[in-house]
N, C-alpha and C. Protein backbone atom coordinates (compact mmCIF):
# COMPACT_ATOMS: atom_id res chain seq x y z
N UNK A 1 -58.44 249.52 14.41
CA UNK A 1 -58.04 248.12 14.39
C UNK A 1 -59.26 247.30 13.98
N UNK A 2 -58.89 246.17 13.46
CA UNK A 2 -60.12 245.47 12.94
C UNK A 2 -59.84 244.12 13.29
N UNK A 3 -60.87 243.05 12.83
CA UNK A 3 -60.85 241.55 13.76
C UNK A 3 -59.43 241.20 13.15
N UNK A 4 -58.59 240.37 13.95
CA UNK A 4 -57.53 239.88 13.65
C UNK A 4 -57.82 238.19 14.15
N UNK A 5 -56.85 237.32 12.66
CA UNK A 5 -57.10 236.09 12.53
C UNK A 5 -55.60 235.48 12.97
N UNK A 6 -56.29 234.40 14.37
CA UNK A 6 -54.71 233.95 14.61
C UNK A 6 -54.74 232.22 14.50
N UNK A 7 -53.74 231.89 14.18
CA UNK A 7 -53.88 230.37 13.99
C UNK A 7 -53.72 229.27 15.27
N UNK A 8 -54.58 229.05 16.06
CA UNK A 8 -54.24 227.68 17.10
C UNK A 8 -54.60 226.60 17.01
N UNK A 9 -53.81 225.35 17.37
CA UNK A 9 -54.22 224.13 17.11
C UNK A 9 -55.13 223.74 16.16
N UNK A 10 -54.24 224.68 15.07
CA UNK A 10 -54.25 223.97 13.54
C UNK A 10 -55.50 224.72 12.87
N UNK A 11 -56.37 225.63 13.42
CA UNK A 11 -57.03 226.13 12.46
C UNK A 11 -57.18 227.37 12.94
N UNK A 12 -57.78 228.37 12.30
CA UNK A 12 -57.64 229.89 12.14
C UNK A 12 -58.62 230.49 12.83
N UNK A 13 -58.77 231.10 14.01
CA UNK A 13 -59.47 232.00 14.70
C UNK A 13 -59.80 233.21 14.58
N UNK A 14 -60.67 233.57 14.37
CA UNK A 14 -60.85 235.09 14.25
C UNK A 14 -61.19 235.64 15.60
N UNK A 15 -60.39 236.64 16.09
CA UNK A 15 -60.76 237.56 17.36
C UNK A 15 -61.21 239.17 17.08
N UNK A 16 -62.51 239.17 16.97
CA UNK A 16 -63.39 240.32 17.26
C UNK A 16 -63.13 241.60 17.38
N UNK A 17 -62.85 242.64 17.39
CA UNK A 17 -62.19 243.99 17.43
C UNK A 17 -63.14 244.23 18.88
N UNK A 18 -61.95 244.41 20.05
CA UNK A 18 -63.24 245.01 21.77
C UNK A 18 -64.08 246.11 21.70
N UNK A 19 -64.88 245.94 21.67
CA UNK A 19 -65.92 246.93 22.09
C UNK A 19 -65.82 247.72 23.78
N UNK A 20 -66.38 248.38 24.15
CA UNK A 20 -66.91 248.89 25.42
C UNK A 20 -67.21 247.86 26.02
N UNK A 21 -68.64 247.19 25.18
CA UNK A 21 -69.70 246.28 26.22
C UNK A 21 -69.04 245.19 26.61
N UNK A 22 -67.70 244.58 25.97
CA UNK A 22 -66.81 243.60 26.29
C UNK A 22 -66.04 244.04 27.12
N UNK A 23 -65.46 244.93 27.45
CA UNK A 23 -64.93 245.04 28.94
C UNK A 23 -65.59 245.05 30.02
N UNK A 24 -67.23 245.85 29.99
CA UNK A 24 -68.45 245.48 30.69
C UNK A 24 -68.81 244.80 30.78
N UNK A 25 -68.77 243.69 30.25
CA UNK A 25 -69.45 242.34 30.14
C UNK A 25 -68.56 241.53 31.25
N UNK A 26 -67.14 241.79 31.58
CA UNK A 26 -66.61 241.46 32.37
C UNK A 26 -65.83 241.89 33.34
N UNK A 27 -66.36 242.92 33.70
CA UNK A 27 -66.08 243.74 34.73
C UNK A 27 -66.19 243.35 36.28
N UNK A 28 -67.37 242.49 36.23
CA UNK A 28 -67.52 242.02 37.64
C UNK A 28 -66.65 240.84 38.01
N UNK A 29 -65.77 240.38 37.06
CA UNK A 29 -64.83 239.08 37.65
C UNK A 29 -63.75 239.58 38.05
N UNK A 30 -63.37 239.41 38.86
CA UNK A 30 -62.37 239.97 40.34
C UNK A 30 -60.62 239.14 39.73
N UNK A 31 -60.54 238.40 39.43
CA UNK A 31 -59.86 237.26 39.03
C UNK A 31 -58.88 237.99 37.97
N UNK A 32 -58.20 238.11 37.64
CA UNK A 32 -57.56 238.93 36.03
C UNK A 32 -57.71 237.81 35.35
N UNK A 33 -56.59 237.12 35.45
CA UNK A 33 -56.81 235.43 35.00
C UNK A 33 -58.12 235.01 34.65
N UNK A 34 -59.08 234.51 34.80
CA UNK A 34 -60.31 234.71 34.91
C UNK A 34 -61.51 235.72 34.37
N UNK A 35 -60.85 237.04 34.24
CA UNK A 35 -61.48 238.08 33.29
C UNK A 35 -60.96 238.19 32.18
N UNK A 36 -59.76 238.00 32.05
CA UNK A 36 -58.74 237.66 30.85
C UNK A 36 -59.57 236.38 30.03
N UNK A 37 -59.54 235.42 30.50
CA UNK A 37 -59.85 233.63 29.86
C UNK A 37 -61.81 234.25 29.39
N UNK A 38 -62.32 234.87 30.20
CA UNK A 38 -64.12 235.20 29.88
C UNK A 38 -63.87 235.92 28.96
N UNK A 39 -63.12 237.09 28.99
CA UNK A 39 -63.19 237.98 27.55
C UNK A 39 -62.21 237.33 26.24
N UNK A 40 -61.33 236.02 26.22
CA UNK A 40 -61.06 235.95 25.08
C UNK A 40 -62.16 235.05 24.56
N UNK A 41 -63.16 234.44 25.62
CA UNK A 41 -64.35 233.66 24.67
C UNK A 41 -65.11 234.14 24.29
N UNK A 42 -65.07 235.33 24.72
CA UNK A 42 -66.65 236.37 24.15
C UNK A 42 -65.68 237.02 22.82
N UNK A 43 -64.47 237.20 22.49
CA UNK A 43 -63.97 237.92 21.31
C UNK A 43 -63.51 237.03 20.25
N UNK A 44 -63.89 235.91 20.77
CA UNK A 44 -63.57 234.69 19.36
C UNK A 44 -64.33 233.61 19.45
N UNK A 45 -65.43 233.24 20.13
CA UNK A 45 -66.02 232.48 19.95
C UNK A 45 -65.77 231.20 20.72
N UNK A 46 -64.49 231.05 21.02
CA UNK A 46 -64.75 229.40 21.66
C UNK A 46 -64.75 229.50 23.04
N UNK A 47 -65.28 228.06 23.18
CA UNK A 47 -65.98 227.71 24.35
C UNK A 47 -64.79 227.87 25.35
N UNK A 48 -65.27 227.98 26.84
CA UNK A 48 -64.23 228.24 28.28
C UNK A 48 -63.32 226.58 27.58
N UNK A 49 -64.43 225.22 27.49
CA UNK A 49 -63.56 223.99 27.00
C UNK A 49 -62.62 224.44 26.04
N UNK A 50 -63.04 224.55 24.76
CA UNK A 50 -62.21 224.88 23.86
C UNK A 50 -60.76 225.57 24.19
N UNK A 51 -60.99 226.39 25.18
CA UNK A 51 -59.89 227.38 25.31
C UNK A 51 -58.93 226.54 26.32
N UNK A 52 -59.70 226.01 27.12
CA UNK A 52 -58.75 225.04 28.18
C UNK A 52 -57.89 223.78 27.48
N UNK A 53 -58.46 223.21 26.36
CA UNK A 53 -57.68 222.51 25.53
C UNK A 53 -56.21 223.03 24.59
N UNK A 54 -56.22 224.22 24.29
CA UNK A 54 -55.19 224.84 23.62
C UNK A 54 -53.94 224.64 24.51
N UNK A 55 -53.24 224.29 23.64
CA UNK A 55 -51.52 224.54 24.19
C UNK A 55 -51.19 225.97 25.19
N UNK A 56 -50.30 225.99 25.82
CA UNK A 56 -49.74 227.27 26.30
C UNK A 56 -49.36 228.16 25.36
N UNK A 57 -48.73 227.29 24.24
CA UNK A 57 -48.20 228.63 23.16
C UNK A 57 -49.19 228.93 22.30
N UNK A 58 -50.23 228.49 22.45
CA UNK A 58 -51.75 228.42 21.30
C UNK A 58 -52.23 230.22 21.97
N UNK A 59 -52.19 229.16 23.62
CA UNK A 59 -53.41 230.47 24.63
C UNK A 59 -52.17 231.57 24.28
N UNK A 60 -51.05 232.31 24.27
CA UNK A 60 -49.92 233.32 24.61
C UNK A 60 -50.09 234.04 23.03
N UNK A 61 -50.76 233.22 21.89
CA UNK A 61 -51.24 233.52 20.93
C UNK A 61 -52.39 234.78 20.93
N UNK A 62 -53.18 234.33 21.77
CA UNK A 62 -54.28 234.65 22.01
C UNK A 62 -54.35 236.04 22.68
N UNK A 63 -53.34 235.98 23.80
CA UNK A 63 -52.86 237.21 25.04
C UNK A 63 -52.31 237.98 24.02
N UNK A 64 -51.30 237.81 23.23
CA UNK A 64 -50.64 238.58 22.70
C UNK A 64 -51.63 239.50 21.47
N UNK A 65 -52.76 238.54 20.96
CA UNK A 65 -53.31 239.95 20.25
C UNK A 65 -54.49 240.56 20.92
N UNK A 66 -54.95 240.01 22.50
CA UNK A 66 -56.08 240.87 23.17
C UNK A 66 -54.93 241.85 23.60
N UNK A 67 -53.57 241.98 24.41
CA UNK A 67 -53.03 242.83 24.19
C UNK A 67 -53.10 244.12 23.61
N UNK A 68 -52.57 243.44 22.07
CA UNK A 68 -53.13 244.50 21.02
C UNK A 68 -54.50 245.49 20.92
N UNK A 69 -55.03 245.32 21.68
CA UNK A 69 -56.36 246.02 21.32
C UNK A 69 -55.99 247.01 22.46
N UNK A 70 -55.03 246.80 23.35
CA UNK A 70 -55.03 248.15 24.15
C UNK A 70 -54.22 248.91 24.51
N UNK A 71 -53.07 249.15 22.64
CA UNK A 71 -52.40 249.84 23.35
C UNK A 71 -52.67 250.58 21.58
């Protein structure tokens, strides 16, 4: 699998293909919710703000292709 580009609030995101060190990187947050929201900013770049601004159907965008990386 390779980086996949998804479109939210109007412009085009690229999300990172996961590595190892990205599930390590957040391993110690207890929270799913919370380990979920840290690892989609480390696989595309925007800020915890940035991400809190997106629509619900923007963020379900987002779930649906970190998803993808694990199955």
């Amino acid at each position: 699998m390779s980086d996949t580009i998804i479109e939210v609030s109007g412009k085009k995101v690229t999300m990172r293909e996961m590595k190892v060190r990205d599930e390590r990187a957040v391993k110690h947050i207890t929270d799913d919710a919370d380990r979920e929201f840290a690892l989609l900013s480390n696989l595309t770049g925007l800020s915890e703000e940035e991400l809190d601004d997106l629509t619900i159907k923007d963020y379900r965008k987002l779930q649906d292709a970190l998803l993808g990386f694990f199955v």
